[in-house]
Protein backbone atom coordinates (compact mmCIF):
# COMPACT_ATOMS: atom_id res chain seq x y z
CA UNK A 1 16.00 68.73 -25.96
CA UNK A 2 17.50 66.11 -23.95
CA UNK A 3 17.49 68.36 -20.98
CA UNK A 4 14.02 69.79 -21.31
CA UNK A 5 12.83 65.82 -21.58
CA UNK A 6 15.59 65.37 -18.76
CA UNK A 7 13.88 68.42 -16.67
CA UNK A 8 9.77 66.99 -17.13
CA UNK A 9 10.52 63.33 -16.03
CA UNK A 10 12.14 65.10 -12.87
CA UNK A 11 9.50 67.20 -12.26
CA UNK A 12 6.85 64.24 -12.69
CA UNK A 13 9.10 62.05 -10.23
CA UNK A 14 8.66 65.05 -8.13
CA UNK A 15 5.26 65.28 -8.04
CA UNK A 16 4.48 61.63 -7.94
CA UNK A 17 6.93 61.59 -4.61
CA UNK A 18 4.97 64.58 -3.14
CA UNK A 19 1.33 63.41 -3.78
CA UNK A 20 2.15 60.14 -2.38
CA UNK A 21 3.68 61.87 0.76
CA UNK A 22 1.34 64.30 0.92
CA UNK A 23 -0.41 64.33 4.49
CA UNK A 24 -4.43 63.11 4.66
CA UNK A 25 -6.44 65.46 6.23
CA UNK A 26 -9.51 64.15 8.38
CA UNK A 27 -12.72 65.31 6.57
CA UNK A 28 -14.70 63.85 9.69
CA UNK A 29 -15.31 65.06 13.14
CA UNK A 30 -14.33 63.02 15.99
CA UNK A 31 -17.88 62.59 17.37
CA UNK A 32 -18.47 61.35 13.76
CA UNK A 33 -15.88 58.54 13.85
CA UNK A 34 -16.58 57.50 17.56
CA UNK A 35 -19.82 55.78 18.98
CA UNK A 36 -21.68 53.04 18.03
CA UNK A 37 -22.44 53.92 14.98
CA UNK A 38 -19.35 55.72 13.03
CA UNK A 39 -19.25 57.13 9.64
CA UNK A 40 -17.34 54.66 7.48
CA UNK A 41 -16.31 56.28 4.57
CA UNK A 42 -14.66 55.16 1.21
CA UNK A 43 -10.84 54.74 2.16
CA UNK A 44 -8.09 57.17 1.02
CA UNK A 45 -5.63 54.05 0.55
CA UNK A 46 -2.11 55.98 1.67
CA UNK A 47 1.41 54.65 0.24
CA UNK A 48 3.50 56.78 3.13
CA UNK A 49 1.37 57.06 6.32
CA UNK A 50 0.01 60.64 7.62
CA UNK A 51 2.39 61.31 11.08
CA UNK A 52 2.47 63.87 12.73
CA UNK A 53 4.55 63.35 16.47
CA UNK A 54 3.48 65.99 19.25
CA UNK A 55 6.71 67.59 20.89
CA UNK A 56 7.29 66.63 24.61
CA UNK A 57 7.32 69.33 26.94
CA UNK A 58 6.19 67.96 30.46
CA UNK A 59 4.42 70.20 32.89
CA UNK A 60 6.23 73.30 33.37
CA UNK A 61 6.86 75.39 36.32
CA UNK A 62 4.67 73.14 38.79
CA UNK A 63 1.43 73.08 36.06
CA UNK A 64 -0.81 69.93 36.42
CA UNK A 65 -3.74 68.15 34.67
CA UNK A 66 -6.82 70.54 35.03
CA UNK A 67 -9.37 67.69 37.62
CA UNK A 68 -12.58 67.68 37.49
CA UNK A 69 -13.93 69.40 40.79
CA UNK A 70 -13.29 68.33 44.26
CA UNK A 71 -10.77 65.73 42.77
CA UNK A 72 -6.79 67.13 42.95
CA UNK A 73 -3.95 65.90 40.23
CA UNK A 74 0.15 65.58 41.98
CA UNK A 75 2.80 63.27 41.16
CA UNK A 76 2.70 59.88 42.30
CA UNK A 77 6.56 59.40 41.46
CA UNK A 78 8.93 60.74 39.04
CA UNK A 79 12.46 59.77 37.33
CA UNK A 80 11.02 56.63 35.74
CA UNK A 81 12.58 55.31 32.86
CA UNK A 82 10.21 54.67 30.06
CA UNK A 83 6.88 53.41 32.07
CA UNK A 84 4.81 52.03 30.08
CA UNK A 85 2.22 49.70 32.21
CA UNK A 86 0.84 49.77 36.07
CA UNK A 87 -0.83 46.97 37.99
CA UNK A 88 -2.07 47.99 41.64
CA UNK A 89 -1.31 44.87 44.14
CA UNK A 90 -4.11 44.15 47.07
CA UNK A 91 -1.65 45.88 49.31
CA UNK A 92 -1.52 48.88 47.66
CA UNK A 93 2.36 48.64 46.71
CA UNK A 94 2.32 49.63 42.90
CA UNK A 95 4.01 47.76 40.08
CA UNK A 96 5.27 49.43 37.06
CA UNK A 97 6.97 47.92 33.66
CA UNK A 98 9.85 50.23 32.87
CA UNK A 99 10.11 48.85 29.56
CA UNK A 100 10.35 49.31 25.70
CA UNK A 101 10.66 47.64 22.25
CA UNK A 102 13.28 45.16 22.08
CA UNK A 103 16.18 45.87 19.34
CA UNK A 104 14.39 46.26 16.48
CA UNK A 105 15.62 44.15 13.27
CA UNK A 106 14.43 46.24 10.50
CA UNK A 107 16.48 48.34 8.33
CA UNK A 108 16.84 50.54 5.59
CA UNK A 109 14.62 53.37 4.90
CA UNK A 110 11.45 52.28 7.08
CA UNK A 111 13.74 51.18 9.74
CA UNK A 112 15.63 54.76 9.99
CA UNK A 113 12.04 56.61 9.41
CA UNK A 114 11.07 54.76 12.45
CA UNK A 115 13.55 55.31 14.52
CA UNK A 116 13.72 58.88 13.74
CA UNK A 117 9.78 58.93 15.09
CA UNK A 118 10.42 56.79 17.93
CA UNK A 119 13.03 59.43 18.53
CA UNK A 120 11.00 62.45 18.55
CA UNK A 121 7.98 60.98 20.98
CA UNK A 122 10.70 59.76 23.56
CA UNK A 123 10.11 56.09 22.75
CA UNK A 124 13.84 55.71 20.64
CA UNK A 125 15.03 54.56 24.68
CA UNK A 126 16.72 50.74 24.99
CA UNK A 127 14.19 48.63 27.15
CA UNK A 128 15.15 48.71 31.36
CA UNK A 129 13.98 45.73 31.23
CA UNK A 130 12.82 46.52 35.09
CA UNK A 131 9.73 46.38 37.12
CA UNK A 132 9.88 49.23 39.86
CA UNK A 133 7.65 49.26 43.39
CA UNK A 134 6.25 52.54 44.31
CA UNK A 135 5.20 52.22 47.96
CA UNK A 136 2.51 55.16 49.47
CA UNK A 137 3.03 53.80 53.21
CA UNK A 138 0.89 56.98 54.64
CA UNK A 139 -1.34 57.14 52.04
CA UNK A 140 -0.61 60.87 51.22
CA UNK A 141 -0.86 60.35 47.57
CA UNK A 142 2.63 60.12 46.98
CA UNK A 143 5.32 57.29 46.75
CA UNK A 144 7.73 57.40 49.02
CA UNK A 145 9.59 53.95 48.11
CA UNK A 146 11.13 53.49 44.62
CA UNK A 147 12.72 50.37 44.29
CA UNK A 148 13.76 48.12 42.17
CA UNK A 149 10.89 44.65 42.59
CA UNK A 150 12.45 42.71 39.64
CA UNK A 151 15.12 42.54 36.63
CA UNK A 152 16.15 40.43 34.35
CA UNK A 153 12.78 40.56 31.92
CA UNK A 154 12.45 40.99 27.85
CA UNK A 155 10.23 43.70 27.19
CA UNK A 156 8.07 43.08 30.35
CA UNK A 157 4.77 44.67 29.94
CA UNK A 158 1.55 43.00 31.50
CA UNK A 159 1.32 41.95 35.05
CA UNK A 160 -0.95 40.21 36.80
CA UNK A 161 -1.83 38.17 40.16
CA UNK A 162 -3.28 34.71 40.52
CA UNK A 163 -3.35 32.07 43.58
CA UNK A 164 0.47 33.42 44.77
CA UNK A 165 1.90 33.75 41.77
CA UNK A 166 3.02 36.91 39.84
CA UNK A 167 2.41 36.35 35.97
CA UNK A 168 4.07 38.97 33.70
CA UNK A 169 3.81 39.16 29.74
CA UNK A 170 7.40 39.24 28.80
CA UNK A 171 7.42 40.25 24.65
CA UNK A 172 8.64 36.26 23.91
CA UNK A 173 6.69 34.73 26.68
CA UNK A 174 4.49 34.73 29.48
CA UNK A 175 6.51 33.66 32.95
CA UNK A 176 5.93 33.60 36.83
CA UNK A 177 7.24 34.43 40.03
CA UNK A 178 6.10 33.32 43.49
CA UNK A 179 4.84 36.32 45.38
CA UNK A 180 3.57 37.36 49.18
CA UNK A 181 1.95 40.39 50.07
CA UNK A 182 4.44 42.83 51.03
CA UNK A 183 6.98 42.08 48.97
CA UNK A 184 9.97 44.76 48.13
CA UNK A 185 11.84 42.26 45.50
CA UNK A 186 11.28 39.41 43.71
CA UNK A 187 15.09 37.09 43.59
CA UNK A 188 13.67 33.95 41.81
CA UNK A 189 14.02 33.11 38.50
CA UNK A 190 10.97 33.59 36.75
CA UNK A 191 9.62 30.29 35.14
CA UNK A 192 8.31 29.90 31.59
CA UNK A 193 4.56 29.29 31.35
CA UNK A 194 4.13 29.48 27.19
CA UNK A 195 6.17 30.68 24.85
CA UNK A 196 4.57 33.89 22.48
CA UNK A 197 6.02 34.99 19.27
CA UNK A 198 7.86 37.54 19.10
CA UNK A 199 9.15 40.32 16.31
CA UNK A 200 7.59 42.84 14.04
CA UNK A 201 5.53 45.35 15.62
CA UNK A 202 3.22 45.35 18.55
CA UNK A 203 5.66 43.81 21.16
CA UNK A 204 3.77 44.54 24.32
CA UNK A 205 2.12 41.71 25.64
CA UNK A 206 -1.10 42.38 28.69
CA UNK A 207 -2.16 39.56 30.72
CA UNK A 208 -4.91 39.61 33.13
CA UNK A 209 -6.72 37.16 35.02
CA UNK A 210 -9.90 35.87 34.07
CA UNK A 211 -13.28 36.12 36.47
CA UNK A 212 -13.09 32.30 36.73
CA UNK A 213 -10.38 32.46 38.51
CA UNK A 214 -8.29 29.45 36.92
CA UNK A 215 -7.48 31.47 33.53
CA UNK A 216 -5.57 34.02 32.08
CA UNK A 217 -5.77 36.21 28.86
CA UNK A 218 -2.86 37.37 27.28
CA UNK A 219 -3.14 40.01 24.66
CA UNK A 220 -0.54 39.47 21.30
CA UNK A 221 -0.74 42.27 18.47
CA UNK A 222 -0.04 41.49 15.02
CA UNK A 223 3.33 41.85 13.46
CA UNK A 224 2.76 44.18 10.69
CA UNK A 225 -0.35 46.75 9.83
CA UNK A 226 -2.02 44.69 7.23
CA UNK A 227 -0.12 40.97 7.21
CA UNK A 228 1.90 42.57 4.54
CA UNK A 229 4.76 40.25 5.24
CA UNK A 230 2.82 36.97 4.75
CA UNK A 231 0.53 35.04 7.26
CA UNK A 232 3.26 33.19 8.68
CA UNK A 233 4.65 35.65 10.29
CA UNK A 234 1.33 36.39 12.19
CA UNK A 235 0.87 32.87 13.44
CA UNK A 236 -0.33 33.02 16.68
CA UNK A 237 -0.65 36.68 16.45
CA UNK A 238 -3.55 39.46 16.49
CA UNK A 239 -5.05 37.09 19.34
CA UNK A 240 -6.14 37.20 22.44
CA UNK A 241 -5.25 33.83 23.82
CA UNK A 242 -6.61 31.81 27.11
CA UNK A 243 -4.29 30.56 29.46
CA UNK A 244 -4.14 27.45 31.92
CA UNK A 245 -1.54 28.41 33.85
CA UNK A 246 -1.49 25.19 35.87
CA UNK A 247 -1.39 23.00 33.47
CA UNK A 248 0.55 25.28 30.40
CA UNK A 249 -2.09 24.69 28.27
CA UNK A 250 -3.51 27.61 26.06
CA UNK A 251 -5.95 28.29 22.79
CA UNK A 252 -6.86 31.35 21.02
CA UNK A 253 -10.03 32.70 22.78
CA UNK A 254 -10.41 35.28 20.23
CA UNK A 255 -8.91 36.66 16.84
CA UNK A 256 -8.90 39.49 13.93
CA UNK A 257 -7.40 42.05 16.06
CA UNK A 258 -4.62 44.15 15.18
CA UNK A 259 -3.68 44.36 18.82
CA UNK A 260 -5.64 44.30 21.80
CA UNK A 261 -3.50 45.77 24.44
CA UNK A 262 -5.65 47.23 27.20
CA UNK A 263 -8.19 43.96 28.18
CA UNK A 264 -10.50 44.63 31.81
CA UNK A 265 -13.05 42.37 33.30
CA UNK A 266 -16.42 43.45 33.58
CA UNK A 267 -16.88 42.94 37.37
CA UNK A 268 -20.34 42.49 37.58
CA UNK A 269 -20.91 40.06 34.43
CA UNK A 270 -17.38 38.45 34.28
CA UNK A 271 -17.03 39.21 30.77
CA UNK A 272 -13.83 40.28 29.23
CA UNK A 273 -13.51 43.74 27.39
CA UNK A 274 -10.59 45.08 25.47
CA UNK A 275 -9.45 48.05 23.22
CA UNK A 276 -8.19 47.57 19.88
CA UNK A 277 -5.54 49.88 17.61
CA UNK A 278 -6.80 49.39 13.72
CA UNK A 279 -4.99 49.65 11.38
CA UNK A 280 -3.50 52.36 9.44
CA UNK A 281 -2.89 54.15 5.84
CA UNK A 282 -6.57 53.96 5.01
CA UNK A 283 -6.70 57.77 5.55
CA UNK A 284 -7.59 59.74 8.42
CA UNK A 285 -11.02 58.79 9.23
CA UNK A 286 -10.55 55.19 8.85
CA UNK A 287 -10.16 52.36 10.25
CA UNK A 288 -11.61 53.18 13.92
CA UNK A 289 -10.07 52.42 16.71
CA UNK A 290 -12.42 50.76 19.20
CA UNK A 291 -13.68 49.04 22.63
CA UNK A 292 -15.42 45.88 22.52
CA UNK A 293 -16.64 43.13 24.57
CA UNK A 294 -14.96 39.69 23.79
CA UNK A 295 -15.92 36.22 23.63
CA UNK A 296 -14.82 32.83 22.98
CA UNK A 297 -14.40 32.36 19.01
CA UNK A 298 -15.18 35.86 18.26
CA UNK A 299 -12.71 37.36 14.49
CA UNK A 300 -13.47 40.89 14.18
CA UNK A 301 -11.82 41.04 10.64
CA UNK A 302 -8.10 42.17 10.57
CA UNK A 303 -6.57 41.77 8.36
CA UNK A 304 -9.34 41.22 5.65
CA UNK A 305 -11.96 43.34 7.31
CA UNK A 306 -12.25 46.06 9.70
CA UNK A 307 -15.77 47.21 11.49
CA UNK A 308 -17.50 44.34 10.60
CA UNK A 309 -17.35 43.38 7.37
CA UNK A 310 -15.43 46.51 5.49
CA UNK A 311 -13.03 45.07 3.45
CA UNK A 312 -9.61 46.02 3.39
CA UNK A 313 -8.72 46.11 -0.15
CA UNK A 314 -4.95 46.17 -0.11
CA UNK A 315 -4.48 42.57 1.51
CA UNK A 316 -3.91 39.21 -0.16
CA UNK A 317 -4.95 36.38 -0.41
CA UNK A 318 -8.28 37.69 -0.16
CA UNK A 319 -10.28 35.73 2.70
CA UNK A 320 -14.23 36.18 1.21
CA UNK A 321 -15.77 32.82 3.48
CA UNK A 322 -15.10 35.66 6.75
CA UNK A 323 -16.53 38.74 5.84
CA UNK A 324 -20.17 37.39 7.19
CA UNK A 325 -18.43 36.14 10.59
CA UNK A 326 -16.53 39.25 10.66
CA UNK A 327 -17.81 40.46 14.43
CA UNK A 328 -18.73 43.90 14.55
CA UNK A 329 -17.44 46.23 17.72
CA UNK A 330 -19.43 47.13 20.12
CA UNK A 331 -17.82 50.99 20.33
CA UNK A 332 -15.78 53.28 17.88
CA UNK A 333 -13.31 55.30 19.37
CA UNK A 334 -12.23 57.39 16.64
């Protein structure tokens, strides 16, 4: 008896294990997730997250990118080391972040699952730490200068340009360089501007400057998917913040997003757009990922509230007084 009683708890930790790990399957088209107005469903609240990591196989045997007509696809430059973010200089000389997570301090079974992941998608690389020049000098569509234009960086990422200076989101801070057109290599030591906080997830950090030409925004992601580890460890964190760079000064221009890494500037009305990676384990049709404009005191939600006013069931405290302020995006994108 003691082994048939032995034998059903088994089984039932079995099956718990496996339903809990059991992959969610998207019930929902993508055109029904994406647009301005995207199904929202009831959430399928997830206790091991639905992954699934392509396999890297690169272009084989000369293949490209299929363009669409009278447009042609070739390789800029190869043998990069983890590139992760570009910035185009008035010259034409282009900058690129070799760059990835700093050491990582979580452990255990997440930690290893993680890495594992990383791993498999070609991320599980240490950080170069590098920013490389690629150089076109005749215009042919392909660089023929690779060089090293600056070392010495933590989990560079961002990069931007403003009245001769180079600004680039390091993971712990945002720092400058002086810079003239032309430049191959940048010697000096880069100085600190503001300090950002570092840790968790979401260490990439984009800056760009601002149409007024005196500011800067600096994208920071949140540390964790749902502030499961406590709202101090998100302080200053899920923000976009504004920057006086001549003065050090900053605020936060905008917050309630998980992490707004790819920010662009509207030319003709100034105002600042960025894309936003939601959160996860709510199934696979929720919460959307989306593009939005942004503007000074705007919360879109996270971590209380996605799309608006949805609320997001598994966090605590709870944070009722928002949900009418939440801000609403202006685009799904699935």
């Amino acid at each position: 008896h003691i082994l048939i009683v032995l034998g059903l708890i088994l089984l039932v930790i079995a099956a718990g294990v496996t339903y809990l790990a059991w992959p969610d399957t998207a019930e929902l088209s993508v055109d029904q997730v994406a647009g301005k107005l995207p199904k929202i469903t009831d959430p399928r609240i997830q206790t091991i997250p639905t992954v699934k990591v392509a396999k890297v196989v690169g272009w084989q045997n000369g293949a490209m990118p299929t363009p669409a007509a009278g447009l042609k696809v070739q390789p800029f430059a190869t043998g990069l080391d983890h590139p992760r973010w570009m910035y185009r200089l008035p010259n034409g000389d282009v900058l690129v972040a070799e760059t990835n997570s700093p050491p990582r301090e979580g452990g255990g079974i997440t930690g290893w699952v993680m890495k594992v992941l990383m791993g498999r998608a070609g991320a599980g690389v240490p950080s170069a730490n590098r920013i490389t020049l690629l150089r076109d000098a005749n215009g042919d569509g392909v660089a023929e200068t690779k060089s090293v234009f600056m070392t010495g960086l933590n989990s560079p990422f961002g990069m931007t340009l403003l009245d001769g200076q180079l600004y680039i989101g390091n993971t712990d801070a945002l720092v400058r360089v002086p810079y003239t057109d032309g430049a191959t290599k940048i010697t000096a030591k880069p100085e600190l501007v503001i300090k950002l906080n570092p840790g968790g997830n979401h260490w990439a950090r984009n800056v760009i400057a601002a149409a007024d030409g005196k500011t800067l925004y600096v994208g920071v992601g949140s540390s964790s998917n749902i502030a499961e580890n406590g709202m101090d460890a998100e302080k200053y964190r899920a923000n976009i913040l504004q920057v006086w760079p001549k003065d050090k000064n900053w605020r936060i221009y905008a917050a309630g997003l998980r992490n707004p890494n790819g920010m662009a500037i509207n030319p003709k009305s100034g105002g600042l757009w960025t894309v936003v990676n939601e959160r996860d384990m709510l199934g696979s049709d929720l919460a959307p990922d989306y593009l939005t404009q942004v503007e000074f005191g705007d919360h879109f939600g996270w971590p209380w509230y996605y799309w608006g006013g949805y609320p997001d069931s598994r966090v605590e405290p709870k944070n009722p007084a928002l949900q009418q302020y939440a801000k609403r995006p202006d685009y799904a994108l699935g």
